[in-house]
Protein backbone atom coordinates (compact mmCIF):
# COMPACT_ATOMS: atom_id res chain seq x y z
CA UNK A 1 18.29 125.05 91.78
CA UNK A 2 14.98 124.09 94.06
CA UNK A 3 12.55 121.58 93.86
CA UNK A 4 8.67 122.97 93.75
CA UNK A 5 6.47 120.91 94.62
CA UNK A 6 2.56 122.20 93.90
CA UNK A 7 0.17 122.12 90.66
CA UNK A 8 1.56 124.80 87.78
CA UNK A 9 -1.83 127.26 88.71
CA UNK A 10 0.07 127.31 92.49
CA UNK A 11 3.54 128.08 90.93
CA UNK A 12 3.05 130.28 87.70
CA UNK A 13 1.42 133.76 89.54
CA UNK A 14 -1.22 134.67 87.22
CA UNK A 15 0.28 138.06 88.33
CA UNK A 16 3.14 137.45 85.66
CA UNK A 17 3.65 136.90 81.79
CA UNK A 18 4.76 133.73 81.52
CA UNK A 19 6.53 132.34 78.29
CA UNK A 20 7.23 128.51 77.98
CA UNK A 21 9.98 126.87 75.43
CA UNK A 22 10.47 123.47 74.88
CA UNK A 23 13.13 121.91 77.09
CA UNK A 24 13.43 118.50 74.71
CA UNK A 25 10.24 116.45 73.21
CA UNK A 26 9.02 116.12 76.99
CA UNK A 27 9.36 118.58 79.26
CA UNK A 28 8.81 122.92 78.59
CA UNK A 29 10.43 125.51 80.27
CA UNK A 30 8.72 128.70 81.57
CA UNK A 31 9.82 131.80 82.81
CA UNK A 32 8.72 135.57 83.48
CA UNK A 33 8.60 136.74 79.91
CA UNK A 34 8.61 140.07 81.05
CA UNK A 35 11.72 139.58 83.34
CA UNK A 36 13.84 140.76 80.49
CA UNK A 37 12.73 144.29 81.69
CA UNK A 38 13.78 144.34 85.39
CA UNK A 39 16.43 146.16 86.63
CA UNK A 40 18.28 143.21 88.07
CA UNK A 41 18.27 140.44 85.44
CA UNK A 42 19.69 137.15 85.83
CA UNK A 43 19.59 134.57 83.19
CA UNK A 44 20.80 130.78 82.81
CA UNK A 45 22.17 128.36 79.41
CA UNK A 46 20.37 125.75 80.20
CA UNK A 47 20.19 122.84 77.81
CA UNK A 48 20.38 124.48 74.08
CA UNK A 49 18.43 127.42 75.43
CA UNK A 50 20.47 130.50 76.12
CA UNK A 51 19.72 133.41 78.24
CA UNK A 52 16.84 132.08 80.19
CA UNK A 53 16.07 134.73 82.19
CA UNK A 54 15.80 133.55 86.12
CA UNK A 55 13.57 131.81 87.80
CA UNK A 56 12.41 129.81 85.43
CA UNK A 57 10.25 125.89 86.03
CA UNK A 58 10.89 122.91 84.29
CA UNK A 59 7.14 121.08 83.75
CA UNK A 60 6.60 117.48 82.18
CA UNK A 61 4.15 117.84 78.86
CA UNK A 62 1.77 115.93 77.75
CA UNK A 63 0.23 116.78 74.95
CA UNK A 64 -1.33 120.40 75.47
CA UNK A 65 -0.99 119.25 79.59
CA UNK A 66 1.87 120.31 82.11
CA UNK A 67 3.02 117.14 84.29
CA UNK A 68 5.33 116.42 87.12
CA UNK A 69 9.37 116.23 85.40
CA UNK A 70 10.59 112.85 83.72
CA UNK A 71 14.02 114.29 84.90
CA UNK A 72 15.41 114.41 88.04
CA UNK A 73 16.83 117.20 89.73
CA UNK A 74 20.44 115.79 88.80
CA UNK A 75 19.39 115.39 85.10
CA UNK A 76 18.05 119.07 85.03
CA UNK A 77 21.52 120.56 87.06
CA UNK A 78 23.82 118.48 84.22
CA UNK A 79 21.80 120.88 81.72
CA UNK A 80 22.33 124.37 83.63
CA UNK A 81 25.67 125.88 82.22
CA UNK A 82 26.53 129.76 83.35
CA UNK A 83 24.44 131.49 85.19
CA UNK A 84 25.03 135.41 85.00
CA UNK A 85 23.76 138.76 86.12
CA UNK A 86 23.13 141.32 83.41
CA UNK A 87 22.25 143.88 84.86
């Protein structure tokens, strides 16, 4: 795990088809939807989502507005359970 720093325009590529789940009533997870295609896959439990596929961002929400993380880094690696390769 890696700490970004930048606004979410900087970090989600407008390149890529993002998909965002909640990650608990503040923060939303997001990740390339279309990663689930690639020929090497990696994907991550983390919290009660399974099979995140890798890299994924953790952004605060407010309302309909992303936000620097409530959690800390710590908080968010307690929540991270295997990570695997697929394929």
């Amino acid at each position: 795990m890696t700490e970004v720093e930048g606004e979410e325009g900087d970090i989600l590529s407008p390149e890529i088809v993002w998909g965002a789940h909640p990650l608990g009533d503040s923060h939303d997870i997001w990740y390339d939807d279309e990663g689930l295609f690639a020929p090497e896959l990696f994907v991550a439990d983390i919290g009660p989502l399974q099979r995140v596929p890798l890299p994924a961002y953790v952004f605060g929400v407010d309302g309909e507005r992303s936000t620097d993380p409530a959690m800390s880094a710590d908080e968010l690696s307690s929540m991270i359970g295997e990570i695997r390769r697929v394929r």
